[in-house]
N, C-alpha and C. Protein backbone atom coordinates (compact mmCIF):
# COMPACT_ATOMS: atom_id res chain seq x y z
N UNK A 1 182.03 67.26 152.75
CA UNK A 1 182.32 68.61 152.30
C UNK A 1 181.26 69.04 151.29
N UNK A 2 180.85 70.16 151.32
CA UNK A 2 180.18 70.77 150.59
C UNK A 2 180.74 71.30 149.15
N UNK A 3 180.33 70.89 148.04
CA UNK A 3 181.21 71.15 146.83
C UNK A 3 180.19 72.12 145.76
N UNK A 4 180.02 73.40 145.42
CA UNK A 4 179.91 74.55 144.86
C UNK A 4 179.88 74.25 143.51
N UNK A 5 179.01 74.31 142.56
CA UNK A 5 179.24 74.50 141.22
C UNK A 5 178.24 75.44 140.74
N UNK A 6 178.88 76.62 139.93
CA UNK A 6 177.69 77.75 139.88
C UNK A 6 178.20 77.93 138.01
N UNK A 7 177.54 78.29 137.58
CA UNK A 7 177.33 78.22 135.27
C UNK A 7 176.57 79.45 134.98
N UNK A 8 177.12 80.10 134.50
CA UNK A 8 176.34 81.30 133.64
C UNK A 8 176.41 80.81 132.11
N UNK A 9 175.56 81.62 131.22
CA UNK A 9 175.24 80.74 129.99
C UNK A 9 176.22 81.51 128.65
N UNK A 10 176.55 82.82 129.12
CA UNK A 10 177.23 84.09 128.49
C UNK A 10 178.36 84.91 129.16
N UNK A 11 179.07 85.30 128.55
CA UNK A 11 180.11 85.79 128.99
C UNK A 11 179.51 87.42 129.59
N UNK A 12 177.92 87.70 129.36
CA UNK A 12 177.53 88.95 129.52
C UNK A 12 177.31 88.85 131.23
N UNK A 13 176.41 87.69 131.39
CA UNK A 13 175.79 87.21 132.47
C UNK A 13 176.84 87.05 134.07
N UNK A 14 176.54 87.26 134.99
CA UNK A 14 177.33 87.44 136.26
C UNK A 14 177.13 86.28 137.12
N UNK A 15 177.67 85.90 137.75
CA UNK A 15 177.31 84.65 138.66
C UNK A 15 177.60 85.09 140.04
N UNK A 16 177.87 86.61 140.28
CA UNK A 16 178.08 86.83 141.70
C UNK A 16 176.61 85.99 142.85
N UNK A 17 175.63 86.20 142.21
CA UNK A 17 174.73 86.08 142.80
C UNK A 17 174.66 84.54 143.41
N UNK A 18 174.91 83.60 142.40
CA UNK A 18 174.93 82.27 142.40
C UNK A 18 176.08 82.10 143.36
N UNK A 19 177.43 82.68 143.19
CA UNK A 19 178.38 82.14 144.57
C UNK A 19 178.62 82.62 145.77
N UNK A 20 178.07 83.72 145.94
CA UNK A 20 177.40 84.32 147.31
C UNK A 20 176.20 83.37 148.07
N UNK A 21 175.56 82.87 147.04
CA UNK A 21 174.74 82.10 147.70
C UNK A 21 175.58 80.91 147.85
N UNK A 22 176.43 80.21 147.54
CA UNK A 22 177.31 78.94 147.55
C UNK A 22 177.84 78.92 148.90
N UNK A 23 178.69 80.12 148.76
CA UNK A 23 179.36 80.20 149.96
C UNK A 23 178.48 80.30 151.03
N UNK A 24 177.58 80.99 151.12
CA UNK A 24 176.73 81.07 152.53
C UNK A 24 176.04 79.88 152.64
N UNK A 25 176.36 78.89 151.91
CA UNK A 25 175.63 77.85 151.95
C UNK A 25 176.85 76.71 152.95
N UNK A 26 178.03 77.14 153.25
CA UNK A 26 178.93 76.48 153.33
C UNK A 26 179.67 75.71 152.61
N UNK A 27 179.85 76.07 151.11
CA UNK A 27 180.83 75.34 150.37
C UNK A 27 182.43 75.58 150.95
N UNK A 28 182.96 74.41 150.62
CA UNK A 28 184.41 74.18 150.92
C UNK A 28 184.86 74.88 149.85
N UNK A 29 184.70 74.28 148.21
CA UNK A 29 185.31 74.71 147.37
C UNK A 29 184.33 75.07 146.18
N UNK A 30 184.11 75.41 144.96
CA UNK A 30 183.16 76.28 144.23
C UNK A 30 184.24 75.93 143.12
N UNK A 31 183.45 75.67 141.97
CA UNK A 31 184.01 75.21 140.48
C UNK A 31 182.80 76.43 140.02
N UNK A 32 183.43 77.31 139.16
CA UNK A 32 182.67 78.52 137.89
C UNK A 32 182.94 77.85 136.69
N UNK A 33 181.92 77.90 135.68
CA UNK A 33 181.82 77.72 134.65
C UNK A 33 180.68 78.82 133.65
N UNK A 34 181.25 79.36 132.60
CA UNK A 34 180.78 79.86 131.85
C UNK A 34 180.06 78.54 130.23
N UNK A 35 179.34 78.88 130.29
CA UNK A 35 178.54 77.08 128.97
C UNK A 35 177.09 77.52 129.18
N UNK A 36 176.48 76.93 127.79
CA UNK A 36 175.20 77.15 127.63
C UNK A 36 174.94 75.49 128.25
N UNK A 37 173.42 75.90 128.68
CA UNK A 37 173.12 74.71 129.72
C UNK A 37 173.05 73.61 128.69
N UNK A 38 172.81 73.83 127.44
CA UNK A 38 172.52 72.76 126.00
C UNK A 38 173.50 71.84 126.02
N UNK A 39 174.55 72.49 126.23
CA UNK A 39 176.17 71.92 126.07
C UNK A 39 176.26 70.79 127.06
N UNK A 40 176.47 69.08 126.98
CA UNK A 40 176.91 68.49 127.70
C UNK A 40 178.28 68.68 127.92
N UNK A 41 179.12 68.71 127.62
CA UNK A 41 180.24 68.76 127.68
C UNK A 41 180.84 70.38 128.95
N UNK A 42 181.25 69.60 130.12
CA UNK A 42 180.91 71.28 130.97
C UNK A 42 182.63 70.85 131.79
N UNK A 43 183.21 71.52 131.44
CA UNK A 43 184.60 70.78 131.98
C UNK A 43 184.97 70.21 133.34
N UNK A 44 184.12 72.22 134.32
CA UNK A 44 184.29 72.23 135.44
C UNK A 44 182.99 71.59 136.05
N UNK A 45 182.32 71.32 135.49
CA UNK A 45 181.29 70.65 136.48
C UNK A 45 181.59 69.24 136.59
N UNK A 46 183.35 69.15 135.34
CA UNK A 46 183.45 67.40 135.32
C UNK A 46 184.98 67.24 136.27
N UNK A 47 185.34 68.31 136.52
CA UNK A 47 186.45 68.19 137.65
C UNK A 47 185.70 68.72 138.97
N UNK A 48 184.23 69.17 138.91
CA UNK A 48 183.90 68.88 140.84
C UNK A 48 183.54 67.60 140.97
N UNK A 49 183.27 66.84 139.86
CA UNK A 49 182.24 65.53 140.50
C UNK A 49 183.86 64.01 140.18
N UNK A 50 184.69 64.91 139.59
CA UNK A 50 186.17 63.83 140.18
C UNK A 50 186.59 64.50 141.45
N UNK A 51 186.58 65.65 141.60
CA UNK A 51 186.91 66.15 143.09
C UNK A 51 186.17 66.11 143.96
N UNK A 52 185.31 65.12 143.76
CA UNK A 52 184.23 64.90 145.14
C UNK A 52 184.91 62.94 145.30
N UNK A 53 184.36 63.23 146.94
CA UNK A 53 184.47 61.53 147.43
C UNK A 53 183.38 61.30 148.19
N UNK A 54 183.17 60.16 148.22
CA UNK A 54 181.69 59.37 149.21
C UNK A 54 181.82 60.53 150.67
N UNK A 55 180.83 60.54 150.32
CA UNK A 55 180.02 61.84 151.31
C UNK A 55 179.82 63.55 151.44
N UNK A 56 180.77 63.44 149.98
CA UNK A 56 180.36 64.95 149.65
C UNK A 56 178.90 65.23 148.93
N UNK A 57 178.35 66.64 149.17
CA UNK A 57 177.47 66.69 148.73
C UNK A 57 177.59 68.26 147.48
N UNK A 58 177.32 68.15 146.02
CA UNK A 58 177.27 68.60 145.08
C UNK A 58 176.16 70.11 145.83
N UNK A 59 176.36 71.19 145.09
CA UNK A 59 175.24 72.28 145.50
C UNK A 59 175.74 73.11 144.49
N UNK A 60 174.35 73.69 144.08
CA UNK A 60 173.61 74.70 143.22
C UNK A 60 172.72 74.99 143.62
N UNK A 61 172.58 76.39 142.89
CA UNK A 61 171.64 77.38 143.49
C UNK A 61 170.55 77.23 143.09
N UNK A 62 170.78 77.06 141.59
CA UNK A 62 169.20 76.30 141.38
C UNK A 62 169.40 75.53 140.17
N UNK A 63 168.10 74.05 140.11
CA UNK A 63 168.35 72.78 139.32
C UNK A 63 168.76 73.40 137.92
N UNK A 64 168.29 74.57 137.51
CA UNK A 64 168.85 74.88 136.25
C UNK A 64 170.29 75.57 135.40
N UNK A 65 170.82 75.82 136.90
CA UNK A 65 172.28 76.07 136.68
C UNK A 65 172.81 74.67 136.65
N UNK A 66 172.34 73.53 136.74
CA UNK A 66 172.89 71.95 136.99
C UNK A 66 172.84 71.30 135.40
N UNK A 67 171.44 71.39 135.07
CA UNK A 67 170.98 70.58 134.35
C UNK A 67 170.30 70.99 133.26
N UNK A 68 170.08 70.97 131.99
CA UNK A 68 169.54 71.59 130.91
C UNK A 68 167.28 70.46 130.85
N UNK A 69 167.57 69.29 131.39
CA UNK A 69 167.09 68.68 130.86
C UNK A 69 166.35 67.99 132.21
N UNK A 70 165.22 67.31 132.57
CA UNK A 70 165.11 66.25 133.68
C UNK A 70 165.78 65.37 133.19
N UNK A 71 166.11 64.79 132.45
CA UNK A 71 166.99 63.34 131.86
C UNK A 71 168.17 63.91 132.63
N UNK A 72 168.77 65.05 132.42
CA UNK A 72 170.21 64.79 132.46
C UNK A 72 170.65 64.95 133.76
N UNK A 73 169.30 65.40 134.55
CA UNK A 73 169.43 66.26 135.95
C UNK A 73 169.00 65.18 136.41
N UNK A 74 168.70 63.85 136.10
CA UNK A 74 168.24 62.53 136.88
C UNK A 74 169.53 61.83 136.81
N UNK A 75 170.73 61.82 135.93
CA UNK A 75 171.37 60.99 135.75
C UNK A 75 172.81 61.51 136.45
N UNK A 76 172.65 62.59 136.22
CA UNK A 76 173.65 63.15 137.60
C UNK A 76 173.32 63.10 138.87
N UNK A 77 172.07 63.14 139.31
CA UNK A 77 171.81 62.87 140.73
C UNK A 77 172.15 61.13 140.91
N UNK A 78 171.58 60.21 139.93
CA UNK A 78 171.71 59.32 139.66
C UNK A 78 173.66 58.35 139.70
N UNK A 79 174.07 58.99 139.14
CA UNK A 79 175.55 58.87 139.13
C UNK A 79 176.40 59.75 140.71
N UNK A 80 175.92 60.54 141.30
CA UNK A 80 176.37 61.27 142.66
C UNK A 80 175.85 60.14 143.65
N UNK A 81 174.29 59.39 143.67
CA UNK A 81 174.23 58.87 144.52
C UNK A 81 174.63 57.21 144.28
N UNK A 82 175.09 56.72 143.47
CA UNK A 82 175.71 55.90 143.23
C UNK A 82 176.88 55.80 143.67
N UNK A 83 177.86 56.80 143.83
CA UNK A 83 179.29 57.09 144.57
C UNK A 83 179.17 57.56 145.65
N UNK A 84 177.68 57.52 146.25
CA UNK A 84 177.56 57.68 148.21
C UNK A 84 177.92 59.37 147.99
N UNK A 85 177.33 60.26 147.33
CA UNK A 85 177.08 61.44 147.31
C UNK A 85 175.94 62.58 147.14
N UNK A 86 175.85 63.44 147.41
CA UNK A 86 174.51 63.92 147.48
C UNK A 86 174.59 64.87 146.98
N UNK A 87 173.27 65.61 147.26
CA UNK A 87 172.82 66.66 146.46
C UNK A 87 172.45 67.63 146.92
N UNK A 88 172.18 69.24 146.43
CA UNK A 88 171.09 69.95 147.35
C UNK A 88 171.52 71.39 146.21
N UNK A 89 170.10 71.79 145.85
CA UNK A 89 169.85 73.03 145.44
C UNK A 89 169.14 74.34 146.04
């Protein structure tokens, strides 16, 4: 299954754009989160990756709605493919 996670950084900012593209991407299900990318702590990006199982694959629109950092955007790809899951932006 295809699993959706789309983050705006402000409550000003819109994410239509980001889950229009999700969905046409074939997501099953789509987790929104409003958080500055600084913030580790991201709730819903921590209930898609318990609501994923071996062979789902994580998607964003782009690496920087994911990840603030290459460290942190290695260690989540890192931790997805460790549980037989994937990726794709």
């Amino acid at each position: 299954m295809l699993i959706g996670y789309a983050r705006v950084s402000t409550r000003d900012q819109e994410g239509h754009l980001q889950l229009d593209a999700l969905r046409e991407a074939g997501c099953g299900k789509i987790f929104e989160e409003t958080a500055s990318g600084a913030r580790r702590e991201r709730p819903e990006l921590n209930a898609a990756l318990e609501f994923m199982r071996a062979d789902d694959t994580l998607v964003v629109w782009k690496l920087d709605r994911l990840a603030r950092s290459t460290r942190q955007l290695l260690e989540t790809i890192e931790q997805l493919s460790s549980q037989h899951m994937g990726f794709k932006a």
